[in-house]
C-alpha atoms as a PDB file:
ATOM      1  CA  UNK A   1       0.000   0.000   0.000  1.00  0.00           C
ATOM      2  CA  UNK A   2       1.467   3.182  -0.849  1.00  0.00           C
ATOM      3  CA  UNK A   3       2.490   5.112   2.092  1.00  0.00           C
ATOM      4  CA  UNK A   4       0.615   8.362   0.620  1.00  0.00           C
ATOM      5  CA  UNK A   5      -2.531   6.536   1.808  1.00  0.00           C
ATOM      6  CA  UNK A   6      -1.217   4.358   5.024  1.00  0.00           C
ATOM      7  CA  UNK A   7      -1.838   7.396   7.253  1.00  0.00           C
ATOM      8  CA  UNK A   8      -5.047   8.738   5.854  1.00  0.00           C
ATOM      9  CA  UNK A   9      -6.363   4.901   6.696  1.00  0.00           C
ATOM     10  CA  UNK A  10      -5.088   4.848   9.598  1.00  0.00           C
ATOM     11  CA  UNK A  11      -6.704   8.012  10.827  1.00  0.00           C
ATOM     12  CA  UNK A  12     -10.204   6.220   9.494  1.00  0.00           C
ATOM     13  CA  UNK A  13      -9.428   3.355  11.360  1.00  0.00           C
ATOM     14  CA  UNK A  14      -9.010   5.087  14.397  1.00  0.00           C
ATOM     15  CA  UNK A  15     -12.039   7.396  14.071  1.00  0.00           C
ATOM     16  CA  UNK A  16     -13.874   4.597  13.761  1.00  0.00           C
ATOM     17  CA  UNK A  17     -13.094   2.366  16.375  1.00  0.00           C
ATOM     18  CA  UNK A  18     -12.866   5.517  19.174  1.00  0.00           C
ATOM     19  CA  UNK A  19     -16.950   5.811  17.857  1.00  0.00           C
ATOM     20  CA  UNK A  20     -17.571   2.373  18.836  1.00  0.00           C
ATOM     21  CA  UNK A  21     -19.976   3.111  21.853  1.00  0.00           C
ATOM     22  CA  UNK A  22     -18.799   1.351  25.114  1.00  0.00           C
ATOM     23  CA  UNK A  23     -21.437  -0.766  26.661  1.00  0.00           C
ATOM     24  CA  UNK A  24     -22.841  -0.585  30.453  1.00  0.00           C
ATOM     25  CA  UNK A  25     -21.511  -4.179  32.344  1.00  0.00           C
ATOM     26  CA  UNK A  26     -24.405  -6.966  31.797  1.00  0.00           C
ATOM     27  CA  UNK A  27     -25.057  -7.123  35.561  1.00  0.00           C
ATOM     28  CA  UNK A  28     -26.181  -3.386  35.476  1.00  0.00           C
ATOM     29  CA  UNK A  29     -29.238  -4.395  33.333  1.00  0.00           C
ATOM     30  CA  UNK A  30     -31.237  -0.852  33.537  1.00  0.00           C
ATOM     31  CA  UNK A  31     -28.209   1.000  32.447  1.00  0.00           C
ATOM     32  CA  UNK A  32     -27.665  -1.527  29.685  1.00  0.00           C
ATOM     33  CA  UNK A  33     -31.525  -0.867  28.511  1.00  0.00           C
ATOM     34  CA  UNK A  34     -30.850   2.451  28.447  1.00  0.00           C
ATOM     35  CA  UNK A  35     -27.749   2.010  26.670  1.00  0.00           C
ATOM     36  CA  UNK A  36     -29.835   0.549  23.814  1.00  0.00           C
ATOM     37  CA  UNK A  37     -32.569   2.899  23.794  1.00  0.00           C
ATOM     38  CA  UNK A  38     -30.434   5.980  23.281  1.00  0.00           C
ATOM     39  CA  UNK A  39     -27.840   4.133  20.640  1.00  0.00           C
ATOM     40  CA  UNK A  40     -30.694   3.004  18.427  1.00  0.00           C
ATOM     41  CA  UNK A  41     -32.431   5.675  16.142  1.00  0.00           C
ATOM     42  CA  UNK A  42     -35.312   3.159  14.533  1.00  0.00           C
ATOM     43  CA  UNK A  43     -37.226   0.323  16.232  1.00  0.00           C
ATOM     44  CA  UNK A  44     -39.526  -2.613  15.031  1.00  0.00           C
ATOM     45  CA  UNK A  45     -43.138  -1.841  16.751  1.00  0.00           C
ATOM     46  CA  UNK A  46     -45.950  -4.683  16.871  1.00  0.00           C
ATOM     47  CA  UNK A  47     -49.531  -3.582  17.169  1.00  0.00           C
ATOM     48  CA  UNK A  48     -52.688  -5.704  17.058  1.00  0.00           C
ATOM     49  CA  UNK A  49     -53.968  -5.271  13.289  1.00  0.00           C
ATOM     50  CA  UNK A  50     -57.690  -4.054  12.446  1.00  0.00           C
ATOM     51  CA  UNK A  51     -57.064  -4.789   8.943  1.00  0.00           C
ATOM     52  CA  UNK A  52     -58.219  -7.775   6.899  1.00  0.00           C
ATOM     53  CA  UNK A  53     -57.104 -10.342   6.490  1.00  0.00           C
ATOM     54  CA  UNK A  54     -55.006 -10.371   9.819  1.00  0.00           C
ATOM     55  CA  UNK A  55     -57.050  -8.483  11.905  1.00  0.00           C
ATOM     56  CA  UNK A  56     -56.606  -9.286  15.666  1.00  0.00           C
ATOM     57  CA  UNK A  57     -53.052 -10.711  15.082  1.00  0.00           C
ATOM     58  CA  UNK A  58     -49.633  -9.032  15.951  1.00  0.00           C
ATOM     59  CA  UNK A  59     -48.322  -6.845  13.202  1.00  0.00           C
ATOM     60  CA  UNK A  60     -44.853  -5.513  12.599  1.00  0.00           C
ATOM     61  CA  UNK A  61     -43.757  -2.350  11.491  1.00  0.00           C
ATOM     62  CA  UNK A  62     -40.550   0.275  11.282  1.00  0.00           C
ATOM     63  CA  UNK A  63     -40.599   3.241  13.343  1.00  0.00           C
ATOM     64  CA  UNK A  64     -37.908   6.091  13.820  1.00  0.00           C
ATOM     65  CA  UNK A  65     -37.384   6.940  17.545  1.00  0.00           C
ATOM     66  CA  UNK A  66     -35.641   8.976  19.542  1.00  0.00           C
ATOM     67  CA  UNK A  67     -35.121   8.743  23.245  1.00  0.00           C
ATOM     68  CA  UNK A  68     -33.586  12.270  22.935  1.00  0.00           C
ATOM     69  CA  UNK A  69     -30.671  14.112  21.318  1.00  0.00           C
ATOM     70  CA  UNK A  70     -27.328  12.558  21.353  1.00  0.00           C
ATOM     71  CA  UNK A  71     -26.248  12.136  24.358  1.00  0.00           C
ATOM     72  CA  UNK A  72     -29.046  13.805  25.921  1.00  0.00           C
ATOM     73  CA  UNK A  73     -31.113  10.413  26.762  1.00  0.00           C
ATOM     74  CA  UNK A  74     -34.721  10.589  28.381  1.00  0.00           C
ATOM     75  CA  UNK A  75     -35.710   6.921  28.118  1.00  0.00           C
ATOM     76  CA  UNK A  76     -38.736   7.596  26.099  1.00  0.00           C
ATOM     77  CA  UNK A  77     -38.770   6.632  22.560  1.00  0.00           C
ATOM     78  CA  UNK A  78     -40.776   9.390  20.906  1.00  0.00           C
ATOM     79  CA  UNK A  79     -42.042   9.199  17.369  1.00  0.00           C
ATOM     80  CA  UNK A  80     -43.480  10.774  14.384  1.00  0.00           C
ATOM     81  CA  UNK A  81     -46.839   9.501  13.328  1.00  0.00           C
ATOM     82  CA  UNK A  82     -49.363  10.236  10.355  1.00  0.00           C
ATOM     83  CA  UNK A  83     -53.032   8.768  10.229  1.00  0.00           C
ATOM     84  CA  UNK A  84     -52.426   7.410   7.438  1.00  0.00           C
ATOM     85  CA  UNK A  85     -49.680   4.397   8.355  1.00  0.00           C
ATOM     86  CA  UNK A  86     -51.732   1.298   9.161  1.00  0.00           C
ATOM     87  CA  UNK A  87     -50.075   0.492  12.430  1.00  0.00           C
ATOM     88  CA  UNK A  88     -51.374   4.168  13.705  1.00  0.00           C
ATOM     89  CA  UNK A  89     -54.598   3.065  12.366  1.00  0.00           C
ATOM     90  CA  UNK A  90     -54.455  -0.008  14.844  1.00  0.00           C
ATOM     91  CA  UNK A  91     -53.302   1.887  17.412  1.00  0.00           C
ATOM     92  CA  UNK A  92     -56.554   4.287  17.261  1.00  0.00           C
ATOM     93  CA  UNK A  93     -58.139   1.019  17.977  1.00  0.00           C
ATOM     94  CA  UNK A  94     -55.636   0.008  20.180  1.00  0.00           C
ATOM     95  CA  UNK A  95     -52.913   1.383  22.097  1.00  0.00           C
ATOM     96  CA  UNK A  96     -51.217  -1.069  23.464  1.00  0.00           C
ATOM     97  CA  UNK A  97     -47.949  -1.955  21.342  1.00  0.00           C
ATOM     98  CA  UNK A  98     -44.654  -3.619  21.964  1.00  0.00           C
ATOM     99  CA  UNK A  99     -41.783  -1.842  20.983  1.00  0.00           C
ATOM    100  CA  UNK A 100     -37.948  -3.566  19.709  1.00  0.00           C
ATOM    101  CA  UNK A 101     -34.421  -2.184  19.469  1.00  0.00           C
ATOM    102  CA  UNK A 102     -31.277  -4.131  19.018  1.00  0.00           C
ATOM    103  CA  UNK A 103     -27.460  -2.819  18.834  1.00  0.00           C
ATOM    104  CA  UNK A 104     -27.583  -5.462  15.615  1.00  0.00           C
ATOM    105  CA  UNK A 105     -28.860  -1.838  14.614  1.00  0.00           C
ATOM    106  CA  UNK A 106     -25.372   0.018  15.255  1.00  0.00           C
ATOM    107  CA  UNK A 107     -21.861  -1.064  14.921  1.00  0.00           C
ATOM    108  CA  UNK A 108     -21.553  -2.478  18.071  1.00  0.00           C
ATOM    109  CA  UNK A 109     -22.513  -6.117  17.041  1.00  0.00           C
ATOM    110  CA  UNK A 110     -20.933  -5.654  13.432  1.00  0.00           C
ATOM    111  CA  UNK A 111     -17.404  -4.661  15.410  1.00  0.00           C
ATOM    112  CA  UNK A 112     -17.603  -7.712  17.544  1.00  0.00           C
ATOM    113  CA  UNK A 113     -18.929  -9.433  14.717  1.00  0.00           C
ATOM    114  CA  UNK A 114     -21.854 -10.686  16.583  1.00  0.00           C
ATOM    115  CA  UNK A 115     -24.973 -12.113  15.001  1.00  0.00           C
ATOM    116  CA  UNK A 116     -27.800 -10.275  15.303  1.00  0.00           C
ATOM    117  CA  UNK A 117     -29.170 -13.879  17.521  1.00  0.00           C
ATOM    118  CA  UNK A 118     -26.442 -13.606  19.884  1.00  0.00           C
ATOM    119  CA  UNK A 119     -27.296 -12.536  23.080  1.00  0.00           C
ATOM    120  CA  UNK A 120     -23.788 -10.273  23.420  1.00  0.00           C
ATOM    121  CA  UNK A 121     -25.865  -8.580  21.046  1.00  0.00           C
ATOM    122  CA  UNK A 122     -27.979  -6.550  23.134  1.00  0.00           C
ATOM    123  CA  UNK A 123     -31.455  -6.202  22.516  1.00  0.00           C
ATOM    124  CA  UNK A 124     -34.460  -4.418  24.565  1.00  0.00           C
ATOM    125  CA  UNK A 125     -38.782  -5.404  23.925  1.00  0.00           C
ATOM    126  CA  UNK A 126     -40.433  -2.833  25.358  1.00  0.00           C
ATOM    127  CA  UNK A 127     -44.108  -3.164  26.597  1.00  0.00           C
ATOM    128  CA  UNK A 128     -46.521  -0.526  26.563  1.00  0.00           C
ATOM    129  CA  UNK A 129     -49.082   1.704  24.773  1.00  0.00           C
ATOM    130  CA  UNK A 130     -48.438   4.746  22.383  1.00  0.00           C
ATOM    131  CA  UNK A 131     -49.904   7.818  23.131  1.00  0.00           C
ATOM    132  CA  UNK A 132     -49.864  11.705  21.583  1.00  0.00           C
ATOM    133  CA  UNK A 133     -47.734  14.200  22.697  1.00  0.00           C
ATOM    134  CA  UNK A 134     -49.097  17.940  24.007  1.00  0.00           C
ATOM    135  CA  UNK A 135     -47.992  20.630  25.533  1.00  0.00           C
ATOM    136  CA  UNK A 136     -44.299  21.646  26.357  1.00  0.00           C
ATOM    137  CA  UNK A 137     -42.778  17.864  25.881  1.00  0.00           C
ATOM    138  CA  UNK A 138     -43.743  18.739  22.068  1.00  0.00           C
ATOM    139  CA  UNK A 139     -40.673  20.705  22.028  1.00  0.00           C
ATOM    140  CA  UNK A 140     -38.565  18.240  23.230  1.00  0.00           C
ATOM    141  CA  UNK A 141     -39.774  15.285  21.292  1.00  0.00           C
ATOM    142  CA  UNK A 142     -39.517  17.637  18.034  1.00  0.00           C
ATOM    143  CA  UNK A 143     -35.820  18.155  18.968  1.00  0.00           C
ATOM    144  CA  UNK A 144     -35.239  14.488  19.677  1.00  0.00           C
ATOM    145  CA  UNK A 145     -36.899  13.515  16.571  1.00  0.00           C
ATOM    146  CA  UNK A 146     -35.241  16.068  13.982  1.00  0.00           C
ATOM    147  CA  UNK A 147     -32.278  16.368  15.369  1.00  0.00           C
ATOM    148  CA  UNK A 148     -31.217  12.723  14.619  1.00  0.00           C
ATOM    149  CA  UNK A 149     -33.610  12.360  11.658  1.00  0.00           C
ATOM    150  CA  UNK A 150     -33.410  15.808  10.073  1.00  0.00           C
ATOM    151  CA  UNK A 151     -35.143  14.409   6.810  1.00  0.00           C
ATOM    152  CA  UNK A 152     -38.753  14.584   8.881  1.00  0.00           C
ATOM    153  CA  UNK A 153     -38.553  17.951   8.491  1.00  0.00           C
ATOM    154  CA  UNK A 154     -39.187  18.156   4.960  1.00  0.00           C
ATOM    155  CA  UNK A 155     -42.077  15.399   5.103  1.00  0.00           C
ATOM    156  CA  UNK A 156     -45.181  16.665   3.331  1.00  0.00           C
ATOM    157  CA  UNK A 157     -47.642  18.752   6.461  1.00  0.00           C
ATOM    158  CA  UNK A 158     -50.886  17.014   4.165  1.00  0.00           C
ATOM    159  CA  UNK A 159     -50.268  14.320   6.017  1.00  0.00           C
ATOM    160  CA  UNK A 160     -50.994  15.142   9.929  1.00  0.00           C
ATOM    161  CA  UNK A 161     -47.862  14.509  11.303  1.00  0.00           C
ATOM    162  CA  UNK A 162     -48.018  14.264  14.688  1.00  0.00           C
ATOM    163  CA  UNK A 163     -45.630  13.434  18.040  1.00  0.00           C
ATOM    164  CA  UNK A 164     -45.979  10.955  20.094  1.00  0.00           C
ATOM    165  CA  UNK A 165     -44.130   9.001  22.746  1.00  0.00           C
ATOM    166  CA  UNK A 166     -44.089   5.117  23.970  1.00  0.00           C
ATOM    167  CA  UNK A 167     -45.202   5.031  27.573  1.00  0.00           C
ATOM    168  CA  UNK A 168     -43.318   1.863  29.114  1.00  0.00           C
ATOM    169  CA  UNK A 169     -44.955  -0.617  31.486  1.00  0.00           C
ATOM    170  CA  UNK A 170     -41.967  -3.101  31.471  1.00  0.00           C
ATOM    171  CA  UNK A 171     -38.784  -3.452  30.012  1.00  0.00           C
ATOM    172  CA  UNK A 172     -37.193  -6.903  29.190  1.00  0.00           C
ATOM    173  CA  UNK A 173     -33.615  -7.313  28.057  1.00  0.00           C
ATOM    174  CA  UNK A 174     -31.016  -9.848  26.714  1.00  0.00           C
ATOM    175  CA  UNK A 175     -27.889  -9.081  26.562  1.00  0.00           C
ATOM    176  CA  UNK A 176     -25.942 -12.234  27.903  1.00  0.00           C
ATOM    177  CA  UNK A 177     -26.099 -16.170  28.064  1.00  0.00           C
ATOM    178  CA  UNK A 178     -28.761 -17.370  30.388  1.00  0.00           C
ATOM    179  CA  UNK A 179     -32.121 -16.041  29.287  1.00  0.00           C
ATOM    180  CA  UNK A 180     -34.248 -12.514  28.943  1.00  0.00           C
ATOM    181  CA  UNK A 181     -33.797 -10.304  31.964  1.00  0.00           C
ATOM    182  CA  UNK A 182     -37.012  -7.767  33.415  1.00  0.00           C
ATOM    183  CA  UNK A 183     -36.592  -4.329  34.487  1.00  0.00           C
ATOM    184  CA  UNK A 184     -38.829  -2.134  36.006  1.00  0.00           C
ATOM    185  CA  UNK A 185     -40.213   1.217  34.173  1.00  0.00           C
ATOM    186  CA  UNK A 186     -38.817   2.670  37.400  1.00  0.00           C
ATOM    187  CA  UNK A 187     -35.579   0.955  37.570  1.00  0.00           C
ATOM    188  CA  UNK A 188     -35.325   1.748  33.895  1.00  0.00           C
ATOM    189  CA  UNK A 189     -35.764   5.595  34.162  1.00  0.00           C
ATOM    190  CA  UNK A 190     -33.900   5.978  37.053  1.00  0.00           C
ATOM    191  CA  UNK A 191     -30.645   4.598  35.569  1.00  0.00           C
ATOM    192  CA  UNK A 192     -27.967   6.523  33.422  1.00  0.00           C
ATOM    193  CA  UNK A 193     -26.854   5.190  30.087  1.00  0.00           C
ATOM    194  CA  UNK A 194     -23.306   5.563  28.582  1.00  0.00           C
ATOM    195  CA  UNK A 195     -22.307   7.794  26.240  1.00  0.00           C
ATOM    196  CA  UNK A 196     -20.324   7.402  22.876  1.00  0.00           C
ATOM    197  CA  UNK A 197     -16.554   7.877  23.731  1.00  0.00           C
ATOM    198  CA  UNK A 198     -15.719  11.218  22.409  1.00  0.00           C
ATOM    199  CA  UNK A 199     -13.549  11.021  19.109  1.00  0.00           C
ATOM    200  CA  UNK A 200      -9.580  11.267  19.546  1.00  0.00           C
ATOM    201  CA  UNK A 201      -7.502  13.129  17.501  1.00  0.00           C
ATOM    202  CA  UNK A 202      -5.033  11.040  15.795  1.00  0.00           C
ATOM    203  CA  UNK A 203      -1.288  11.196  16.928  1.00  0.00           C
ATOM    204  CA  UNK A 204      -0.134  10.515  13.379  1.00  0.00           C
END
């Protein structure tokens, strides 16, 4: 490799690895759901369908969160709705929901070349119900949202956009050998995530 390019490389390589986030210890199981809520910027969201031909089974669907800017974590994955997405439509009938985030999501499994199966690949299920945001959290779900999905702000306004937020009733994690661990919504809230490890300059 020419050594023109060996320190330009170099200087990726290391940029990259110092953004590898550092997870919270497996034993400190709030901290680690937290961890995973604030890393992840999309989650898989099952509702109970109203529409034929599945109606009153579980259906899956993508969803953009936020749990607040980076490294500004709340714990509450907020989200940007419209009427017109049929999961919101079963949630009008419906609330209740189940919410899923995995580090598979971030380069945290890819580094340690985890599968996306393994339990060292840390994954949260939240349970819960979805419900519309008002007032003065508006503001802070709009700069959760658009801060780390800046595209929203261009969506089209025909089509109701609204914020909302996924109020937790229990939190159940794996991330280790020996089965799914349960946290409370107040253990959960009460504990601080990690942050991303600030980027180093290089010494080359």
């Amino acid at each position: 490799m020419s050594a023109v390019f060996l320190p330009a490389l170099l200087l990726l390589l290391g940029l990259s690895v110092a953004s590898i986030p550092t997870i919270p210890p497996h034993d400190q199981v709030a901290r680690v759901a937290r961890f995973i809520a604030h890393q992840c910027d999309w989650a898989s969201m099952a509702t109970i369908s109203t529409h034929p031909p599945v109606v009153g089974q579980p259906f899956s669907n993508v969803f953009s969160v936020s749990d607040g800017p980076l490294n500004s974590s709340s714990g509450v994955p907020y989200l940007y709705l419209t009427p017109l997405d049929v999961s919101v439509q079963d949630l009008q009938n419906n609330s209740q929901a189940s919410l899923s985030m995995s580090l598979a999501q971030t380069n945290y499994c890819r580094s340690h070349e985890f599968d996306p199966q393994n339990p060292l690949c840390a994954h949260i299920m939240l349970s819960g119900s979805v419900q519309k945001v008002n007032g003065p959290e508006v503001d802070f779900a709009n700069a959760s949202l658009f801060s780390r999905h800046p595209e929203m702000i261009s969506w089209p306004s025909s089509h109701n956009w609204f914020f909302a937020k996924f109020n937790i009733t229990q939190v159940w994690v794996l991330d280790y050998f020996g089965g799914v661990k349960i946290v409370s919504p107040d253990e959960y809230f009460k504990a601080s995530p990690s942050i991303k490890i600030p980027l180093k300059e290089s010494n080359l």
